[in-house]
PDB file of N, CA and C in Angstrom:
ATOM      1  N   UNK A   1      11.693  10.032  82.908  1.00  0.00           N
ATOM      2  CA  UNK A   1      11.315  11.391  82.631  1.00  0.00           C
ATOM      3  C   UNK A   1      10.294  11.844  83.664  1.00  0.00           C
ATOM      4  N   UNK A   2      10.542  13.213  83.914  1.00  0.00           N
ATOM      5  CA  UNK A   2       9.615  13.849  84.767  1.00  0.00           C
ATOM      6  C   UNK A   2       8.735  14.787  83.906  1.00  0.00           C
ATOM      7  N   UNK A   3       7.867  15.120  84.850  1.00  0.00           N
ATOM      8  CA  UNK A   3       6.692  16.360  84.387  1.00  0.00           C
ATOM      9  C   UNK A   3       7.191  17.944  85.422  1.00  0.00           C
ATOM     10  N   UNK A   4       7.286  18.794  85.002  1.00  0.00           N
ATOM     11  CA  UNK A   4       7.350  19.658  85.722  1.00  0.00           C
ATOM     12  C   UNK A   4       6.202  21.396  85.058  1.00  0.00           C
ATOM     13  N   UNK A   5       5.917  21.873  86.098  1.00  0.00           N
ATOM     14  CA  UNK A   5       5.383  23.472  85.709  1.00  0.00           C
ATOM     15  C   UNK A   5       6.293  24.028  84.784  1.00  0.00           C
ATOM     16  N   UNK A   6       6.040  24.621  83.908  1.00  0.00           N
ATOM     17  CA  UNK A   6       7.173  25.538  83.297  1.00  0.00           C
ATOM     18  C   UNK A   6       6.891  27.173  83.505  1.00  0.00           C
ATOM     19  N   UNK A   7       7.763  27.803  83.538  1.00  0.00           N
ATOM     20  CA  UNK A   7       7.642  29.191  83.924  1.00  0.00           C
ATOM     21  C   UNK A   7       7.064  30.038  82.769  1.00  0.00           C
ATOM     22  N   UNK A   8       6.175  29.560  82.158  1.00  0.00           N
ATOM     23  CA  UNK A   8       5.406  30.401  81.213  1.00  0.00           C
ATOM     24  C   UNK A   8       3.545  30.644  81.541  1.00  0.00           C
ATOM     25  N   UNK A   9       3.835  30.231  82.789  1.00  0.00           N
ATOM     26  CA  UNK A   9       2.273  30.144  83.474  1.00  0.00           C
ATOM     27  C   UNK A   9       2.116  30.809  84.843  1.00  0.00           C
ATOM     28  N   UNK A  10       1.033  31.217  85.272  1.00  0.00           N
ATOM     29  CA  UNK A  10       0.691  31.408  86.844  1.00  0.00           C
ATOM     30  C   UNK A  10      -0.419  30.639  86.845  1.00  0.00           C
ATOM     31  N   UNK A  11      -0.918  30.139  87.969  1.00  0.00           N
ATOM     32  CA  UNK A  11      -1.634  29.830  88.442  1.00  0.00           C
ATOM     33  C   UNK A  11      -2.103  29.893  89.554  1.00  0.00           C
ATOM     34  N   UNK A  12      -3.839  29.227  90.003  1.00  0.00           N
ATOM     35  CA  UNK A  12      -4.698  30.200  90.755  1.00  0.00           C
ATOM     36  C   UNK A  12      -5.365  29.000  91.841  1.00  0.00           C
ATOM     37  N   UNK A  13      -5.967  28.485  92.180  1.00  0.00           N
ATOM     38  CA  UNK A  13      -6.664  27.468  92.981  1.00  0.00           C
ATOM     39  C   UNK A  13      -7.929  28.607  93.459  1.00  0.00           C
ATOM     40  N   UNK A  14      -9.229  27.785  92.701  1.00  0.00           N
ATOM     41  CA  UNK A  14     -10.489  29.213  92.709  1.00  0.00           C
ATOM     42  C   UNK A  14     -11.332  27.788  93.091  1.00  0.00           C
ATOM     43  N   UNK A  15     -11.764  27.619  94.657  1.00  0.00           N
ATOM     44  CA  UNK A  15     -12.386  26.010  94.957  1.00  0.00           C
ATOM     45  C   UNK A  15     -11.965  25.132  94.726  1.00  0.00           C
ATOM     46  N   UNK A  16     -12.801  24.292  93.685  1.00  0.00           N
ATOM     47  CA  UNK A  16     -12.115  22.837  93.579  1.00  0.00           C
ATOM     48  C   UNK A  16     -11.304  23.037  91.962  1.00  0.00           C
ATOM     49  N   UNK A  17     -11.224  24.419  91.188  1.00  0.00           N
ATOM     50  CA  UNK A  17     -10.831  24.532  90.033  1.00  0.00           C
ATOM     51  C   UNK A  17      -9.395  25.358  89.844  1.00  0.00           C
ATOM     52  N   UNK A  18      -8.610  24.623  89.002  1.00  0.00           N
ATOM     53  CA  UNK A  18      -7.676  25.179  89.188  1.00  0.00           C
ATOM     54  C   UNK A  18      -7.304  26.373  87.589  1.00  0.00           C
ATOM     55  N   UNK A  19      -7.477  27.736  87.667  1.00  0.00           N
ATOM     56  CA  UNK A  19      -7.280  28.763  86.530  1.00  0.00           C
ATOM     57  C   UNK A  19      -5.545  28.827  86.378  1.00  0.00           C
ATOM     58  N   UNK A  20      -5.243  28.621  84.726  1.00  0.00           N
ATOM     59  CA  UNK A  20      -4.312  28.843  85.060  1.00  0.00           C
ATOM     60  C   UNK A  20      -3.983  29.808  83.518  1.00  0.00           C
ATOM     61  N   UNK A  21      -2.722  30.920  83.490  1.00  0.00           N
ATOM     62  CA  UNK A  21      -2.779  31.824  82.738  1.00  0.00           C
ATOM     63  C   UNK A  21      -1.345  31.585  81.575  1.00  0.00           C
ATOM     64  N   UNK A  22      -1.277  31.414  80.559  1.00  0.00           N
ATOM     65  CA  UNK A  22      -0.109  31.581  79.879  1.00  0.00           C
ATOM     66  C   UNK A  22       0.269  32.782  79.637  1.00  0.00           C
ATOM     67  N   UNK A  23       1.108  33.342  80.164  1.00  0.00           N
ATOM     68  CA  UNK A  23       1.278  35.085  80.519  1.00  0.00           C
ATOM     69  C   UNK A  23       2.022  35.262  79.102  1.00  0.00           C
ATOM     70  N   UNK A  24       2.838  34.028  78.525  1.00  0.00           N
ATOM     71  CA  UNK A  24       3.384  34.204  77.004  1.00  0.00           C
ATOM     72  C   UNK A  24       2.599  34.413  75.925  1.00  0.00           C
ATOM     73  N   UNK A  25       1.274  33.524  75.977  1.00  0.00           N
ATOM     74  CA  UNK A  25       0.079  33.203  75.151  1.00  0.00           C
ATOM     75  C   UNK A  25      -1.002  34.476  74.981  1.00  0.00           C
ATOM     76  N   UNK A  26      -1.223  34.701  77.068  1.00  0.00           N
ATOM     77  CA  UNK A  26      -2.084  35.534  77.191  1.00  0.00           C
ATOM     78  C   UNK A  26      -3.139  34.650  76.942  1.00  0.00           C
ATOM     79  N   UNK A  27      -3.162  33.053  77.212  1.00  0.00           N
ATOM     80  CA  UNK A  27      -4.626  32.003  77.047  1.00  0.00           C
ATOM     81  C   UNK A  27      -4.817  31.732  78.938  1.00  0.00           C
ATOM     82  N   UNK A  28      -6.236  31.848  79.017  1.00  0.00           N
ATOM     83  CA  UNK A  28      -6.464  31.788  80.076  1.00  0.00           C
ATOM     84  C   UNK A  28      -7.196  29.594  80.091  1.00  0.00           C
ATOM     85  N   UNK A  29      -6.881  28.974  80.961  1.00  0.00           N
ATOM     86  CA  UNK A  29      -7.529  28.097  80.729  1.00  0.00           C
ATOM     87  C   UNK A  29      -7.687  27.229  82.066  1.00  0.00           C
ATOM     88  N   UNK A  30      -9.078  26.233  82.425  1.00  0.00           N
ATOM     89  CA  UNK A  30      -8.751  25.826  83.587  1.00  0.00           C
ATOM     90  C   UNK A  30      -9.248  24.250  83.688  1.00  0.00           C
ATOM     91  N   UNK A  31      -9.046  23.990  84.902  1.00  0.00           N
ATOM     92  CA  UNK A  31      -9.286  22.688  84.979  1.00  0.00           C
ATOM     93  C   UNK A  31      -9.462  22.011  86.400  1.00  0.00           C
ATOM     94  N   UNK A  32     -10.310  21.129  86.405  1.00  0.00           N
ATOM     95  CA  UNK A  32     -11.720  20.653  88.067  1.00  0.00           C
ATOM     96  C   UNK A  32     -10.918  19.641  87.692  1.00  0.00           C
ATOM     97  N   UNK A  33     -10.984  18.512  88.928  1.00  0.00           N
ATOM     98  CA  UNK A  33     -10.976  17.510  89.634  1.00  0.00           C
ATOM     99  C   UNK A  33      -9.674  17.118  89.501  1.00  0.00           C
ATOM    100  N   UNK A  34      -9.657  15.858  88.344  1.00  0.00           N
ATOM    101  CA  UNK A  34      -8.206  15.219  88.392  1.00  0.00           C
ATOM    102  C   UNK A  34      -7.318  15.972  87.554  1.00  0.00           C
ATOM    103  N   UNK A  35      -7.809  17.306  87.069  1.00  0.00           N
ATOM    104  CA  UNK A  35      -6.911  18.474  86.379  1.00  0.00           C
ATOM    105  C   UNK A  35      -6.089  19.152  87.637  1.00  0.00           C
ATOM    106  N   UNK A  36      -7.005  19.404  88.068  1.00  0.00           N
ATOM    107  CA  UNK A  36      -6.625  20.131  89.197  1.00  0.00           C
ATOM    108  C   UNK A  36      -5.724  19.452  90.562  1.00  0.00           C
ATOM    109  N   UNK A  37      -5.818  18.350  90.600  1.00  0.00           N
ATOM    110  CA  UNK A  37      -5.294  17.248  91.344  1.00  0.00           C
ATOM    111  C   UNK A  37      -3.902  16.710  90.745  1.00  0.00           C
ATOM    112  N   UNK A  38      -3.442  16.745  89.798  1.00  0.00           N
ATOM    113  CA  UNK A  38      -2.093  17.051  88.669  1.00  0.00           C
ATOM    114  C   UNK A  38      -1.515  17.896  88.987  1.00  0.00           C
ATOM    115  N   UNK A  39      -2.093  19.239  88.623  1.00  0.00           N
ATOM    116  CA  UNK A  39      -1.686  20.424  88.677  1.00  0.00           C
ATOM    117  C   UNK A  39      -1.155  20.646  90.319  1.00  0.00           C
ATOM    118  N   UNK A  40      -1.901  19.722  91.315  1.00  0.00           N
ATOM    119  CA  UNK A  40      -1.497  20.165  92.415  1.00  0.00           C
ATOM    120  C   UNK A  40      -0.351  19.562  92.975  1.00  0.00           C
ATOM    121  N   UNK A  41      -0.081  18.571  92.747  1.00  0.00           N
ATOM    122  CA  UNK A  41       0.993  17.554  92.545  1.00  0.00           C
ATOM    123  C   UNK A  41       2.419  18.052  92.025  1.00  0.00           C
ATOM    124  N   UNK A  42       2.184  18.791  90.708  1.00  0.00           N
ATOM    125  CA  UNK A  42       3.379  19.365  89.855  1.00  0.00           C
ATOM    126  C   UNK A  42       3.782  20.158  90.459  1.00  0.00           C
ATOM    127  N   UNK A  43       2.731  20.696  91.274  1.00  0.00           N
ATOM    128  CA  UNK A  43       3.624  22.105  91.747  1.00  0.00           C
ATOM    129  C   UNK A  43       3.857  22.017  92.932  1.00  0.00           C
ATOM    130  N   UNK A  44       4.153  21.347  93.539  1.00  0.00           N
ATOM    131  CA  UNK A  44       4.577  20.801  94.648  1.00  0.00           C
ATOM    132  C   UNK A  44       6.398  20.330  94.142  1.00  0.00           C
ATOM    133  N   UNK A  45       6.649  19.954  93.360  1.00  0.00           N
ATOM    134  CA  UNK A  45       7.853  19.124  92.776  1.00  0.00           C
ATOM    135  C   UNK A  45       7.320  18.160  91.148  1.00  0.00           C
ATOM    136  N   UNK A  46       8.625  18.286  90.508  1.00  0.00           N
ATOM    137  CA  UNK A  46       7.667  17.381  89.034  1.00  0.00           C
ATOM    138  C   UNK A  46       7.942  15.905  89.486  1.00  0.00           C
ATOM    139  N   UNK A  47       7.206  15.211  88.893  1.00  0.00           N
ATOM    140  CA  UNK A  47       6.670  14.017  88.827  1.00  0.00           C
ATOM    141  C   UNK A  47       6.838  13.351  88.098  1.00  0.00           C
ATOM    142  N   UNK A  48       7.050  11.852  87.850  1.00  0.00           N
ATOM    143  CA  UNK A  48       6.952  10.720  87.210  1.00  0.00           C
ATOM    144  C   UNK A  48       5.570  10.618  86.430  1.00  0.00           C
ATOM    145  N   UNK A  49       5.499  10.234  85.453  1.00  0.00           N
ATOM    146  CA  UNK A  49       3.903   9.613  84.299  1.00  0.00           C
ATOM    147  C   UNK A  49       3.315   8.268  85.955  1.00  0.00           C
ATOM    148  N   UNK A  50       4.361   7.780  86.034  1.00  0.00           N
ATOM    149  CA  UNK A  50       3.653   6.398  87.397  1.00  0.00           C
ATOM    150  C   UNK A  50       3.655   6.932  88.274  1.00  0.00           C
ATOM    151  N   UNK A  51       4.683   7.888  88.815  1.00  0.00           N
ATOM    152  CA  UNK A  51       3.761   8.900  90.295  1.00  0.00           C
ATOM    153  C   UNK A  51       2.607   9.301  90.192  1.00  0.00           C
ATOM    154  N   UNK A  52       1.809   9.857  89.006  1.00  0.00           N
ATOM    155  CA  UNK A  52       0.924  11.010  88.657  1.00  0.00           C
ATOM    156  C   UNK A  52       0.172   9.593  89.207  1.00  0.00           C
ATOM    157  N   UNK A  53      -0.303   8.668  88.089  1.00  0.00           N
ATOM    158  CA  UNK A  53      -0.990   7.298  87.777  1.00  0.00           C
ATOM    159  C   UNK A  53      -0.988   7.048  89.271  1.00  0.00           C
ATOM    160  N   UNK A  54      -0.161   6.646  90.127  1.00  0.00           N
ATOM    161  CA  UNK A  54      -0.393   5.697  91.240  1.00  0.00           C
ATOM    162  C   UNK A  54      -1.186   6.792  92.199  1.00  0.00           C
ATOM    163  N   UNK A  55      -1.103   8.104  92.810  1.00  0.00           N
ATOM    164  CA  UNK A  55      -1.607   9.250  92.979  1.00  0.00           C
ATOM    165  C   UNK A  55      -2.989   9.320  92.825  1.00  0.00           C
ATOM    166  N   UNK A  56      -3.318   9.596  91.328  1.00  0.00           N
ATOM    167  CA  UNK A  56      -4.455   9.545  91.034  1.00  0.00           C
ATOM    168  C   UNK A  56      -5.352   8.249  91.111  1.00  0.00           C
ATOM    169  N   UNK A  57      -4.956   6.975  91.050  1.00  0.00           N
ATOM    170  CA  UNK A  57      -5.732   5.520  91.334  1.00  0.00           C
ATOM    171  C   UNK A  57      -5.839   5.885  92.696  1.00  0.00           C
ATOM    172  N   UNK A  58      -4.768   6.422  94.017  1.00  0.00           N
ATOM    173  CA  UNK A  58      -5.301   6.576  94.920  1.00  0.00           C
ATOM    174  C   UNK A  58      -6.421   7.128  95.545  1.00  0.00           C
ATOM    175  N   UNK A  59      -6.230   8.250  94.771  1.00  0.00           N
ATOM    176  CA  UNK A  59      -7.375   9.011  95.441  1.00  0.00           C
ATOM    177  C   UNK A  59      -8.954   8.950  94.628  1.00  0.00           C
ATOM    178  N   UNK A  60      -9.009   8.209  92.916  1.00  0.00           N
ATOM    179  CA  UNK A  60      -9.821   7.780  92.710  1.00  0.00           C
ATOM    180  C   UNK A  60     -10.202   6.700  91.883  1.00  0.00           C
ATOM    181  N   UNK A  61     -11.391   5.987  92.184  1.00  0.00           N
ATOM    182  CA  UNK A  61     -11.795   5.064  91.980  1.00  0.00           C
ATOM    183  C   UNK A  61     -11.757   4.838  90.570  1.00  0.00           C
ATOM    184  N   UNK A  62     -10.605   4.615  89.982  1.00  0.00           N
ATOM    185  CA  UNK A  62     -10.462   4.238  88.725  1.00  0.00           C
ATOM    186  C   UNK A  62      -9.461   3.233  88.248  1.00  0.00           C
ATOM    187  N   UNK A  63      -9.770   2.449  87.315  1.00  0.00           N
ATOM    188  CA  UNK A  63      -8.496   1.270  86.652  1.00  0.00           C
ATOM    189  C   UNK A  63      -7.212   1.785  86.102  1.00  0.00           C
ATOM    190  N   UNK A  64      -6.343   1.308  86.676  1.00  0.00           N
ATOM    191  CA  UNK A  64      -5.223   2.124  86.430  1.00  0.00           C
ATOM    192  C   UNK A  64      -5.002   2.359  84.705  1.00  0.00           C
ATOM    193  N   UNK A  65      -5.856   0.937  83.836  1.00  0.00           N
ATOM    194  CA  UNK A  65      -5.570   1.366  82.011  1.00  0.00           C
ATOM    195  C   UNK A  65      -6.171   2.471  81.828  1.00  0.00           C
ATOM    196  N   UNK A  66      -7.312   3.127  82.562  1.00  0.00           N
ATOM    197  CA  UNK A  66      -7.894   4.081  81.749  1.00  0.00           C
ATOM    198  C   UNK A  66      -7.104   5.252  82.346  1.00  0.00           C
ATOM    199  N   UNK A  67      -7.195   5.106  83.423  1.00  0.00           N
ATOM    200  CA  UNK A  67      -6.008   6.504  84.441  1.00  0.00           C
ATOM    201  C   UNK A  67      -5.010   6.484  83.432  1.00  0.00           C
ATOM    202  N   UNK A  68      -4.313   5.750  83.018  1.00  0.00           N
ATOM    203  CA  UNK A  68      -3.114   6.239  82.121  1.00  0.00           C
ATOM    204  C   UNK A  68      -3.490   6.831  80.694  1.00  0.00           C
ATOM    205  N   UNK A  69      -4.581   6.266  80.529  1.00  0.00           N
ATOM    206  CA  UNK A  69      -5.063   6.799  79.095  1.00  0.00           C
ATOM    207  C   UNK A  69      -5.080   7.892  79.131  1.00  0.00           C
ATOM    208  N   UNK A  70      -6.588   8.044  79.701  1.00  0.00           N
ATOM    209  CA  UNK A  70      -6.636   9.510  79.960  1.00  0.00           C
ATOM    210  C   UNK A  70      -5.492  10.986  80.728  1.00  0.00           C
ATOM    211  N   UNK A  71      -4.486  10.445  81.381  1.00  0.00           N
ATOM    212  CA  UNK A  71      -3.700  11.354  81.459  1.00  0.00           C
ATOM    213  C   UNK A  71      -2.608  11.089  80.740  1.00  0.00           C
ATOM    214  N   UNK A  72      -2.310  10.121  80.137  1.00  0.00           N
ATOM    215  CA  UNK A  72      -2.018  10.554  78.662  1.00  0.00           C
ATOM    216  C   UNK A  72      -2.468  11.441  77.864  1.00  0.00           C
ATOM    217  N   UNK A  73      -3.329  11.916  77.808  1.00  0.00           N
ATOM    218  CA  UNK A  73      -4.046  12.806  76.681  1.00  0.00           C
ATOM    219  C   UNK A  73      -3.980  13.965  77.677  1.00  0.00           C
ATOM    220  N   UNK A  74      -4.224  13.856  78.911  1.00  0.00           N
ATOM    221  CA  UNK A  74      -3.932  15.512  79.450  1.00  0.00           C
ATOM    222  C   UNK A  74      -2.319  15.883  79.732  1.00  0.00           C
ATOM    223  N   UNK A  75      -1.658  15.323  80.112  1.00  0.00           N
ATOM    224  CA  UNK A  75      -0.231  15.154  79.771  1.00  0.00           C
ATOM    225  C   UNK A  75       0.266  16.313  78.411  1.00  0.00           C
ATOM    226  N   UNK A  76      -0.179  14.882  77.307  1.00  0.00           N
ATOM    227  CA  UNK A  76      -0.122  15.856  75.887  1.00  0.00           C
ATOM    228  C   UNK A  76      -0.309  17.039  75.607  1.00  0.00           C
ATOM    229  N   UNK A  77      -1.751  17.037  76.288  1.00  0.00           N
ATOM    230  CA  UNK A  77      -2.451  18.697  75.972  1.00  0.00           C
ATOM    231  C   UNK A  77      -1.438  19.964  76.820  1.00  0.00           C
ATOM    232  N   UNK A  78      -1.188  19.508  78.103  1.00  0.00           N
ATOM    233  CA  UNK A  78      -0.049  20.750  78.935  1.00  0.00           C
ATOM    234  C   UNK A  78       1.089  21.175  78.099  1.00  0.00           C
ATOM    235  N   UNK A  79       1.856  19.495  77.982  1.00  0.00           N
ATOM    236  CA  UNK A  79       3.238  19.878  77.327  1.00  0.00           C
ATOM    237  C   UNK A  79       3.247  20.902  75.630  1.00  0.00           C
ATOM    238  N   UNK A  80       1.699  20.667  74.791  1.00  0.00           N
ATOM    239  CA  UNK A  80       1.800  21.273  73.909  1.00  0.00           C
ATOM    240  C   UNK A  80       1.575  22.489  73.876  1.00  0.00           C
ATOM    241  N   UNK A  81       0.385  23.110  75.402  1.00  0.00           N
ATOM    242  CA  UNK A  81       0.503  24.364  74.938  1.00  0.00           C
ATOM    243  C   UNK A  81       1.268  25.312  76.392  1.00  0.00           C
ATOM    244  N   UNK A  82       2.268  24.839  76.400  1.00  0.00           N
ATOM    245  CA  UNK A  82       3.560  24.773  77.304  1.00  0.00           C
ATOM    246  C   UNK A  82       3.366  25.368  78.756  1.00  0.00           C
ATOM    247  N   UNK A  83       2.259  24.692  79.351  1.00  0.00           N
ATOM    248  CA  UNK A  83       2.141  25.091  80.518  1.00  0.00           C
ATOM    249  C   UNK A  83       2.860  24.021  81.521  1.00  0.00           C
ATOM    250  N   UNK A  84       3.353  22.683  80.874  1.00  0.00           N
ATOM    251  CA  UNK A  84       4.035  21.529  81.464  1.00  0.00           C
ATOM    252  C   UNK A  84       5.418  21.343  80.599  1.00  0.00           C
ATOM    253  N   UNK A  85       6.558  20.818  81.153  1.00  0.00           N
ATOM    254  CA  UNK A  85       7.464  20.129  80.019  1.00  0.00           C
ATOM    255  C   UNK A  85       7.987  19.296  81.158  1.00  0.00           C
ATOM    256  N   UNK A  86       8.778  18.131  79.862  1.00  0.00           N
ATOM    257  CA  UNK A  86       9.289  16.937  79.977  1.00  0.00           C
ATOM    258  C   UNK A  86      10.773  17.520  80.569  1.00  0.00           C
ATOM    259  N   UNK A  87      11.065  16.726  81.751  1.00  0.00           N
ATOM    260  CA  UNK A  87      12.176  16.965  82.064  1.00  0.00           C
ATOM    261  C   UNK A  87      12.874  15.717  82.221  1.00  0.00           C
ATOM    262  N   UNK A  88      14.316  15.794  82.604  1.00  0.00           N
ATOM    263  CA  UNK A  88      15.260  14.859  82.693  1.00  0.00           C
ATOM    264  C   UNK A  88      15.173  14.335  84.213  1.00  0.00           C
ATOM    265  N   UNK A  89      15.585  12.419  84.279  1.00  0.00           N
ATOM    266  CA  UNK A  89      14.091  12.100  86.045  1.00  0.00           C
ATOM    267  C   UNK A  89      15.666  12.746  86.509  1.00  0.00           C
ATOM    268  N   UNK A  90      16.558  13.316  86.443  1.00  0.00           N
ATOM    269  CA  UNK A  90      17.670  13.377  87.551  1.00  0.00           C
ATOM    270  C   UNK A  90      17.372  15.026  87.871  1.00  0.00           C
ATOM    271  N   UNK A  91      16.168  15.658  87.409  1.00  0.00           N
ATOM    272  CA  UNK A  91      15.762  16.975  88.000  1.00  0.00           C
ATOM    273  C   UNK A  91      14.595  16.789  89.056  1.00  0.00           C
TER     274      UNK A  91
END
């Protein structure tokens, strides 16, 4: 399975923070560092849960158990308030 943007959002790159808008919701919400470092990734092409993980261990100094933890839980949080969805890996 992949991660991809879903078309119910725009988004902004404002410095190192990335704003992004649910134009369905009308919820504005944002997110610094390894939010924003996801986000920059996805939208480039969607991604693998172990692309994101190997990506992010690269660029920071973290153990890959907690890197997965924690974007596990940001993962969750996109796909629920549908600024991310789960796609099929042959997209």
């Amino acid at each position: 399975m992949k991660y991809g943007l879903t078309q119910k959002q725009v988004s902004s790159l404002l410095g190192n923070e990335i704003v992004i808008l649910n134009h369905q919701d009308g919820v504005y919400y944002s997110m610094e560092d390894v939010g924003t470092l996801v986000w920059e990734k996805l939208n480039e092409q969607p991604h693998t849960f172990d692309e994101l993980v190997a990506h992010i261990c690269q660029v920071y100094e973290i153990d890959e158990a907690t890197c997965r933890t924690d974007l596990a839980g940001l993962m969750a949080s996109l796909v629920k308030e549908k600024l991310v969805s789960e796609l099929l890996t042959d997209q």
